[in-house]
Protein backbone atom coordinates (compact mmCIF):
# COMPACT_ATOMS: atom_id res chain seq x y z
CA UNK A 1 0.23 22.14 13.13
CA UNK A 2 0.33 20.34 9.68
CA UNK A 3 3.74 20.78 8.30
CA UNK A 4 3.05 20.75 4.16
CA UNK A 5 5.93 18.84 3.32
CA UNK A 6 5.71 16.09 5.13
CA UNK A 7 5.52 13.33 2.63
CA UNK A 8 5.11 10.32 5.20
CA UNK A 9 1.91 11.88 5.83
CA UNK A 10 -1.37 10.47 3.33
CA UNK A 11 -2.87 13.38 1.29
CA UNK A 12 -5.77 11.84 1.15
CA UNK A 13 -7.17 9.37 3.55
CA UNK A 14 -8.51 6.05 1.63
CA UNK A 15 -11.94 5.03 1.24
CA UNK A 16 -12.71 1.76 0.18
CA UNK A 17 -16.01 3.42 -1.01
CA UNK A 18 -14.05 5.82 -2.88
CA UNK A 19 -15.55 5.38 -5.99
CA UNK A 20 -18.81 5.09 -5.33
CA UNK A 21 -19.59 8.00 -4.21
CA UNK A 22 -22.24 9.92 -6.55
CA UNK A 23 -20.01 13.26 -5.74
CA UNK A 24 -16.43 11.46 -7.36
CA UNK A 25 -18.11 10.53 -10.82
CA UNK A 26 -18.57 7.74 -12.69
CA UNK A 27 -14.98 7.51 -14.12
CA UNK A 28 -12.85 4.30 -13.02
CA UNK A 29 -9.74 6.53 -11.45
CA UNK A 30 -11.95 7.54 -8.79
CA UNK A 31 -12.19 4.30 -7.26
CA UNK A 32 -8.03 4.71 -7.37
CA UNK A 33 -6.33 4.44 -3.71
CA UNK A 34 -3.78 7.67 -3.44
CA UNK A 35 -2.37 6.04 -0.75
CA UNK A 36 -1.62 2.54 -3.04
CA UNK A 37 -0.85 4.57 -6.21
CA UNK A 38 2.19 6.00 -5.64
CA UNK A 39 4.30 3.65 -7.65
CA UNK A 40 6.88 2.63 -4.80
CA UNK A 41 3.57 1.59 -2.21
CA UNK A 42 1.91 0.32 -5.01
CA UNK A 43 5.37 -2.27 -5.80
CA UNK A 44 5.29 -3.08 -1.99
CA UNK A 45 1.55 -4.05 -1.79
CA UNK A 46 1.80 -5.72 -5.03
CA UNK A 47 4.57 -7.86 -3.42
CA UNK A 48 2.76 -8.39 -0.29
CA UNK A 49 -0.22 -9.89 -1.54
CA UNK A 50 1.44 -12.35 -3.38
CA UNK A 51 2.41 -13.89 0.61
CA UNK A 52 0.95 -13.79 4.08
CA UNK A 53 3.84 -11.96 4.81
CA UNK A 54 7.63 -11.40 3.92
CA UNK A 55 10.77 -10.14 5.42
CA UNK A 56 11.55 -6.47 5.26
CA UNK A 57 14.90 -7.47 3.02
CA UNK A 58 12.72 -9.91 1.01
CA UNK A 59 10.45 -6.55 0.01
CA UNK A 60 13.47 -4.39 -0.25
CA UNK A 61 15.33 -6.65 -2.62
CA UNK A 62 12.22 -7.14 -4.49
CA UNK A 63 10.90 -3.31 -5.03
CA UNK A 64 14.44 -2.36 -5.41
CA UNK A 65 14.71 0.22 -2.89
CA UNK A 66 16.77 1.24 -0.22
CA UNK A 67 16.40 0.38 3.36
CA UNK A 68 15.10 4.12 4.24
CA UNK A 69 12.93 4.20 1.54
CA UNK A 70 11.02 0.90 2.09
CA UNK A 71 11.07 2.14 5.99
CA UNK A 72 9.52 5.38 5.12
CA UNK A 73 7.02 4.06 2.21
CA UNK A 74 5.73 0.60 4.99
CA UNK A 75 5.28 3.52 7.86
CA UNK A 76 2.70 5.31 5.69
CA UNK A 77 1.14 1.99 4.38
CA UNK A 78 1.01 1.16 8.34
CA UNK A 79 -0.52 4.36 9.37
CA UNK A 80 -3.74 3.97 6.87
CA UNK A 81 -4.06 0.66 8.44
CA UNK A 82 -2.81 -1.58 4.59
CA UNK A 83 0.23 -2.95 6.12
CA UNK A 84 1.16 -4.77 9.83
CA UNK A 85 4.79 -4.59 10.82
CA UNK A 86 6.24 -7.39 13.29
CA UNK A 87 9.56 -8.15 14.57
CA UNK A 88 11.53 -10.46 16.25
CA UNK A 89 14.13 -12.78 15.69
CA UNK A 90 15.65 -15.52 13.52
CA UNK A 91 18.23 -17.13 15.91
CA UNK A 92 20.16 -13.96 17.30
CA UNK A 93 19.16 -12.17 14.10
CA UNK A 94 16.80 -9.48 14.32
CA UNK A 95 14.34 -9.36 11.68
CA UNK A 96 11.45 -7.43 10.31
CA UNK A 97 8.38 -9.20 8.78
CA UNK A 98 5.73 -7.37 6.75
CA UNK A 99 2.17 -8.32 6.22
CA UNK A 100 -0.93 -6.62 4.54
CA UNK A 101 -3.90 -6.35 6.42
CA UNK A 102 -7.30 -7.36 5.55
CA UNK A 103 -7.81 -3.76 4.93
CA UNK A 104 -5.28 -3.72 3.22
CA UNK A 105 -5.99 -6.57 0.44
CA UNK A 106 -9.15 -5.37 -0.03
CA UNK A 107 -7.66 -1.50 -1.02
CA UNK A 108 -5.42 -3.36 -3.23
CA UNK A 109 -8.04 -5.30 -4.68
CA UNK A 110 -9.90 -2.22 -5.62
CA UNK A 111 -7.54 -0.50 -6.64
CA UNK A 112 -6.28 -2.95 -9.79
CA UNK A 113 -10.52 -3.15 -10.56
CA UNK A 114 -10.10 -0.02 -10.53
CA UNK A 115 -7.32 0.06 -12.73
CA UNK A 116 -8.81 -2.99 -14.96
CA UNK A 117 -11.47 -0.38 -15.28
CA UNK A 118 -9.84 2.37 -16.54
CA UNK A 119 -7.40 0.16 -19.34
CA UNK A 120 -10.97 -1.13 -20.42
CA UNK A 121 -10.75 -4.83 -18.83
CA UNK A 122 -13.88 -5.37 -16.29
CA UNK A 123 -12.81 -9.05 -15.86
């Protein structure tokens, strides 16, 4: 059973097609990622492409979130299939590394077209 408040969960599962679809109109926010635009995934992406991949403390420190929130926010990103998750160790350290996926980069890519789009700036 679906449990309506589960917010982990993606309303809406992406479609890098999204907004080409004749059905979604002609209107730049339909070619918008739900799953990216929530401002929090959107930060963590955003931070992600910038690196083949960073540690989880890294991304925390940079979005400016707390450890529960990035873990909650990366398990959604990692369940459309935008974000790979590895750990392991640094010395005796455990560590978390996170990495967007080619999937991934390509939402994200669409997603600030998509954006450039709708603030008027095809370039």
């Amino acid at each position: 059973m679906t449990d309506p408040h589960d917010r982990t969960r993606p309303h809406h599962a992406p479609n890098p097609s999204h907004g080409s679809h004749p059905s979604h109109g002609s209107h730049p926010r339909h070619g918008l990622d739900e799953v990216i635009h929530a401002p929090v995934r959107f930060s963590i992406v955003a931070t992600l492409a910038a690196a083949d991949k960073a540690e989880f403390a890294f991304v925390r420190d940079t979005v400016e979130v707390s450890d529960s929130v990035l873990s909650r926010q990366v398990a959604t990103l990692e369940k459309v299939g935008y974000v790979a998750v590895t750990k392991g160790y640094v010395g005796k350290r455990p560590r978390t590394w996170l990495a967007l996926t080619a999937d991934g980069r390509a939402a994200f890519a669409a997603h600030c077209q998509a954006l450039r789009a709708i603030a008027g700036d095809d370039a």
